[in-house]
N, C-alpha and C. Protein backbone atom coordinates (compact mmCIF):
# COMPACT_ATOMS: atom_id res chain seq x y z
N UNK A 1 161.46 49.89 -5.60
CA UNK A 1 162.19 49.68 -6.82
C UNK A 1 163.66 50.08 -6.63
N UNK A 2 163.86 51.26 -6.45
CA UNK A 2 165.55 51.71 -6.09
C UNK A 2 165.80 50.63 -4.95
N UNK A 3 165.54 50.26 -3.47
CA UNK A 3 166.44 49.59 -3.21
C UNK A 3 166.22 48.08 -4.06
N UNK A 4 165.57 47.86 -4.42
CA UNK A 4 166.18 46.14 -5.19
C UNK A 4 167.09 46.67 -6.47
N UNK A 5 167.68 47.45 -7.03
CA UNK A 5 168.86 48.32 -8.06
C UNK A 5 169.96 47.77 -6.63
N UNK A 6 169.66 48.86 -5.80
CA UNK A 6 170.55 48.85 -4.80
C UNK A 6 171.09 47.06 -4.44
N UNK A 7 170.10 46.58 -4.27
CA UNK A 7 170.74 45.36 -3.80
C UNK A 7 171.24 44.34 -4.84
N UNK A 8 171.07 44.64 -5.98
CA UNK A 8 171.63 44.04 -7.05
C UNK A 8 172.91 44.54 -7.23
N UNK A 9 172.85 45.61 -6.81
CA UNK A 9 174.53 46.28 -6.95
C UNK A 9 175.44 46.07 -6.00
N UNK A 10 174.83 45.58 -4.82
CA UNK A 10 175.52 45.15 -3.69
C UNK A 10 176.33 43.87 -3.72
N UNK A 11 175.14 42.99 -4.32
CA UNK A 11 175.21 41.35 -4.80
C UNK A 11 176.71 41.23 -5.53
N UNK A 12 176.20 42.03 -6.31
CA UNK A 12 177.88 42.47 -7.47
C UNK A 12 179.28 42.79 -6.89
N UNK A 13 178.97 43.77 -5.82
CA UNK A 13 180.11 44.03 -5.51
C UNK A 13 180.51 43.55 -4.24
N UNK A 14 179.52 42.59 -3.38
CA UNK A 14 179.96 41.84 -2.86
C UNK A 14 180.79 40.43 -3.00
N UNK A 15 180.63 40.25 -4.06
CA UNK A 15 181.06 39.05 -5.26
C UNK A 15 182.48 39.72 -5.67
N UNK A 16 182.69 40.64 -6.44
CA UNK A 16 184.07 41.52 -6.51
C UNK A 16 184.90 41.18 -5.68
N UNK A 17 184.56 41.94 -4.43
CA UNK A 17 185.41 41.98 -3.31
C UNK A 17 185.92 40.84 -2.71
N UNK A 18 184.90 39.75 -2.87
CA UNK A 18 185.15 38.44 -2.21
C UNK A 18 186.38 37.81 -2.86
N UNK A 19 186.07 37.57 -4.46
CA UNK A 19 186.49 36.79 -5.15
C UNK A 19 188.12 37.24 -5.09
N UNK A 20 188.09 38.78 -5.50
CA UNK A 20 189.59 39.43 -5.09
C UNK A 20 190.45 38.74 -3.64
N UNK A 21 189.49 38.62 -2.74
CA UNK A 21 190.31 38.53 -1.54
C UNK A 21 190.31 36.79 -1.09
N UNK A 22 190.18 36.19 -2.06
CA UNK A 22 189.83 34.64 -2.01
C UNK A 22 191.38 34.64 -3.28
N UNK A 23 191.18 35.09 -4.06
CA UNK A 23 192.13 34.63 -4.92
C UNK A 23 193.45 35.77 -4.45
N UNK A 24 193.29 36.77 -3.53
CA UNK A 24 195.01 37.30 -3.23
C UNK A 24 195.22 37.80 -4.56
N UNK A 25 194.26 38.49 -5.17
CA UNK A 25 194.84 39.13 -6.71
C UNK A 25 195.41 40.55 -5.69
N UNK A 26 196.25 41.48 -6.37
CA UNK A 26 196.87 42.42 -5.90
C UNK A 26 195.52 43.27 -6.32
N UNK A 27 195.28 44.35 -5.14
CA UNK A 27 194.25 45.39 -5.20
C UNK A 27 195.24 46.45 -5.96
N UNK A 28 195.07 46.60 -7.08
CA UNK A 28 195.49 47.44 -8.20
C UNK A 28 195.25 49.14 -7.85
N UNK A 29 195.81 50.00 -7.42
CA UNK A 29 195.22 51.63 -7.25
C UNK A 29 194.07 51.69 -8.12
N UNK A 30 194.17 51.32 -9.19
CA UNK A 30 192.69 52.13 -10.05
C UNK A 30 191.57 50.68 -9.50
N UNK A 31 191.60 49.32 -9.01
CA UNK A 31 190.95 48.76 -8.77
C UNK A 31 190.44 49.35 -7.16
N UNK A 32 191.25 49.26 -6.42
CA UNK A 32 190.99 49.88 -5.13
C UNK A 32 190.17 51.47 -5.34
N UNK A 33 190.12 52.37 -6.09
CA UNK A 33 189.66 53.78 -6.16
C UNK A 33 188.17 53.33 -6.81
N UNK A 34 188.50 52.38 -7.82
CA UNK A 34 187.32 52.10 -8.05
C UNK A 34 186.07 51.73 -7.33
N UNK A 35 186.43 51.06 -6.95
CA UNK A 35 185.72 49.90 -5.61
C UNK A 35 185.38 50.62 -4.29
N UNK A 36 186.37 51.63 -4.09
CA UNK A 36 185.99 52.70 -3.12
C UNK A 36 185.17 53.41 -3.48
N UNK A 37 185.16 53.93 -4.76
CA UNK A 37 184.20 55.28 -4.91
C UNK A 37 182.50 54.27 -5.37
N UNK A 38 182.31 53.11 -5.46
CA UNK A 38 181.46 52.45 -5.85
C UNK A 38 180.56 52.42 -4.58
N UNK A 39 181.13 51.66 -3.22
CA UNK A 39 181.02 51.35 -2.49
C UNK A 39 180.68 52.83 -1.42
N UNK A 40 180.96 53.80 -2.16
CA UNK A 40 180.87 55.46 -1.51
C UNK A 40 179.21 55.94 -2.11
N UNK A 41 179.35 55.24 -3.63
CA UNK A 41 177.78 55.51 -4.07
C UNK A 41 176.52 54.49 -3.44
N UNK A 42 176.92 53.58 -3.52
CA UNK A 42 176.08 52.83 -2.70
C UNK A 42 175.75 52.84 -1.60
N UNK A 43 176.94 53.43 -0.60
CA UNK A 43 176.39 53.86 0.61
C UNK A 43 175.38 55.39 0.32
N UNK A 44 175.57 56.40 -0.36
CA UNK A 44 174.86 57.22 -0.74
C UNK A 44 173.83 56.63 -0.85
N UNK A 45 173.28 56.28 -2.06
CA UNK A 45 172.08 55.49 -2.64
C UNK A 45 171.36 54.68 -1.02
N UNK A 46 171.88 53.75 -0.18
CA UNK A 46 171.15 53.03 0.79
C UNK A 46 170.59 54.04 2.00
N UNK A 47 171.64 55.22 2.31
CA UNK A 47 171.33 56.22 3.09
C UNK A 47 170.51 57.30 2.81
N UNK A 48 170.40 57.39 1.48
CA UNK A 48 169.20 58.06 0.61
C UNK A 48 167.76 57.50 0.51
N UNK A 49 167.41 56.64 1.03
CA UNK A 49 166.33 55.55 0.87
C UNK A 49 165.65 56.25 2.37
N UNK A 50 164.09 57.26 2.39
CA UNK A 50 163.95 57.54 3.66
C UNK A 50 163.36 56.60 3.99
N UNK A 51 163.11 56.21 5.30
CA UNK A 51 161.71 55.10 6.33
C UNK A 51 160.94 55.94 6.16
N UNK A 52 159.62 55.83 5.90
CA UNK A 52 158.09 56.52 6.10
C UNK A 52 157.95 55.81 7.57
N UNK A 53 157.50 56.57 8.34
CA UNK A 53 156.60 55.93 9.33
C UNK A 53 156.03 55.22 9.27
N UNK A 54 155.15 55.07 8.50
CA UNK A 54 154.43 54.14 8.30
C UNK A 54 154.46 52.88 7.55
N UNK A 55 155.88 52.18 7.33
CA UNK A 55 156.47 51.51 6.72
C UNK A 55 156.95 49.52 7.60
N UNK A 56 156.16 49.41 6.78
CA UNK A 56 155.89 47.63 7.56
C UNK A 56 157.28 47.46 8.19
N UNK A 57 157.17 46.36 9.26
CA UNK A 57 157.95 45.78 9.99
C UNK A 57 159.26 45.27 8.82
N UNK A 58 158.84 44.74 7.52
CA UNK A 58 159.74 43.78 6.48
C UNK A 58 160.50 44.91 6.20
N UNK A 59 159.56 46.22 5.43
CA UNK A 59 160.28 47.26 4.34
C UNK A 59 161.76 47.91 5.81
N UNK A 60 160.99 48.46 6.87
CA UNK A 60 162.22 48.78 7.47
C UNK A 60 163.41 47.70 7.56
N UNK A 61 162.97 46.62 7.90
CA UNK A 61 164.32 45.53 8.12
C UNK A 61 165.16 45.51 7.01
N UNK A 62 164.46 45.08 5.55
CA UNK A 62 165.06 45.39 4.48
C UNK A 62 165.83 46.78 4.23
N UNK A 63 165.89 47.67 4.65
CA UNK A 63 167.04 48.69 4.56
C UNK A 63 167.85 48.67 5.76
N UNK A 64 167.03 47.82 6.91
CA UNK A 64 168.63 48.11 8.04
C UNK A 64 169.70 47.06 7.45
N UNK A 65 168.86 46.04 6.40
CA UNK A 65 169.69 44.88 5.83
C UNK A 65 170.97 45.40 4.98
N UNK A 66 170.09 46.52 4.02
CA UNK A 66 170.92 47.19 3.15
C UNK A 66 172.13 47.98 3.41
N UNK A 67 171.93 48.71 4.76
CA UNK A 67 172.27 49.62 5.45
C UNK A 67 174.01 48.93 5.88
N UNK A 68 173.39 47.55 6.32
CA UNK A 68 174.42 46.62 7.39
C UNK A 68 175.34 45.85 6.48
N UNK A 69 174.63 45.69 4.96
CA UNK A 69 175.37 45.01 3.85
C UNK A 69 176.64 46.17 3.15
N UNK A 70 176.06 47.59 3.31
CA UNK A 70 176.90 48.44 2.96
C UNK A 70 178.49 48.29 3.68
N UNK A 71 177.77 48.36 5.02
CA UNK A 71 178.75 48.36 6.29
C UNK A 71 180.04 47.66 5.78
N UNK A 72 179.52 46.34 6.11
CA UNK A 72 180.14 44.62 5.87
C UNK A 72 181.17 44.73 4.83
N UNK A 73 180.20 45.32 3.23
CA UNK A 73 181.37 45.28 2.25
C UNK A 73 181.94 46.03 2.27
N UNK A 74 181.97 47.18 2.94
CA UNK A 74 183.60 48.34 2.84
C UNK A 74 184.82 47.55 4.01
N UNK A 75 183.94 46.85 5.06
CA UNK A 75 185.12 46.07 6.15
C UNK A 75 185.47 45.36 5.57
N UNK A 76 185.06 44.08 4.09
CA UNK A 76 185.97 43.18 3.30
C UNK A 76 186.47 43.85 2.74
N UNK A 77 186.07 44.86 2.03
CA UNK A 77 187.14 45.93 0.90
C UNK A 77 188.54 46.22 1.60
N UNK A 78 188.65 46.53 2.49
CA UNK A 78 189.58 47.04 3.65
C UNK A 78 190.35 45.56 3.96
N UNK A 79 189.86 44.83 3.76
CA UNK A 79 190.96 43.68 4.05
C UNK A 79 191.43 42.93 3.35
N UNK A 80 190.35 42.79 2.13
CA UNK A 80 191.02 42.69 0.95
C UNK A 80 192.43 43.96 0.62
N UNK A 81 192.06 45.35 0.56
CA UNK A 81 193.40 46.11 0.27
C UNK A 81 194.22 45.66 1.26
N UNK A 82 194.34 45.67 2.49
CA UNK A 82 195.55 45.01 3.43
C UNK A 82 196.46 44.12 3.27
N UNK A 83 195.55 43.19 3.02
CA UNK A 83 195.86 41.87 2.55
C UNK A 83 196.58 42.03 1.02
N UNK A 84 196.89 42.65 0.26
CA UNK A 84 197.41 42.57 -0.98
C UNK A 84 198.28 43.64 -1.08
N UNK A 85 198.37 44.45 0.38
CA UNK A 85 199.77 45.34 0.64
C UNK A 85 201.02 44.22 0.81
């Protein structure tokens, strides 16, 4: 249950970030702090999610997914802010 929250929140703010850095809107300080500290909980939240051992081949992939989606959107966040310096 928490990670599909998680990945709905990802969905979201992968969509954010995109759309910002597709349209060259200026990353605003309170938009950028925002988006940082979002993207700071979500990595919390995905790194908070333990593996049981005993956890199917799918359930682990699905969090290295989560894990790697975290990754991904802080490297667009980061180029989106660059890009609108």
């Amino acid at each position: 249950m928490k990670s599909r929250n998680v990945m709905q929140k990802q969905k979201k703010m992968e969509g954010d970030i995109k759309q910002t850095a597709e349209l060259g809107q200026l990353c605003t300080d309170e938009w950028c702090r925002s988006t940082e500290n979002i993207i700071d909980e979500l990595h919390k939240a995905v790194y908070s999610i333990s593996e049981p051992r005993w956890a199917s081949p799918a359930e682990s992939h699905r969090i290295a997914t989560l894990r790697d989606r975290v990754k991904d959107m802080y490297v667009h966040f980061k180029i989106a802010k660059i890009a609108a310096s």
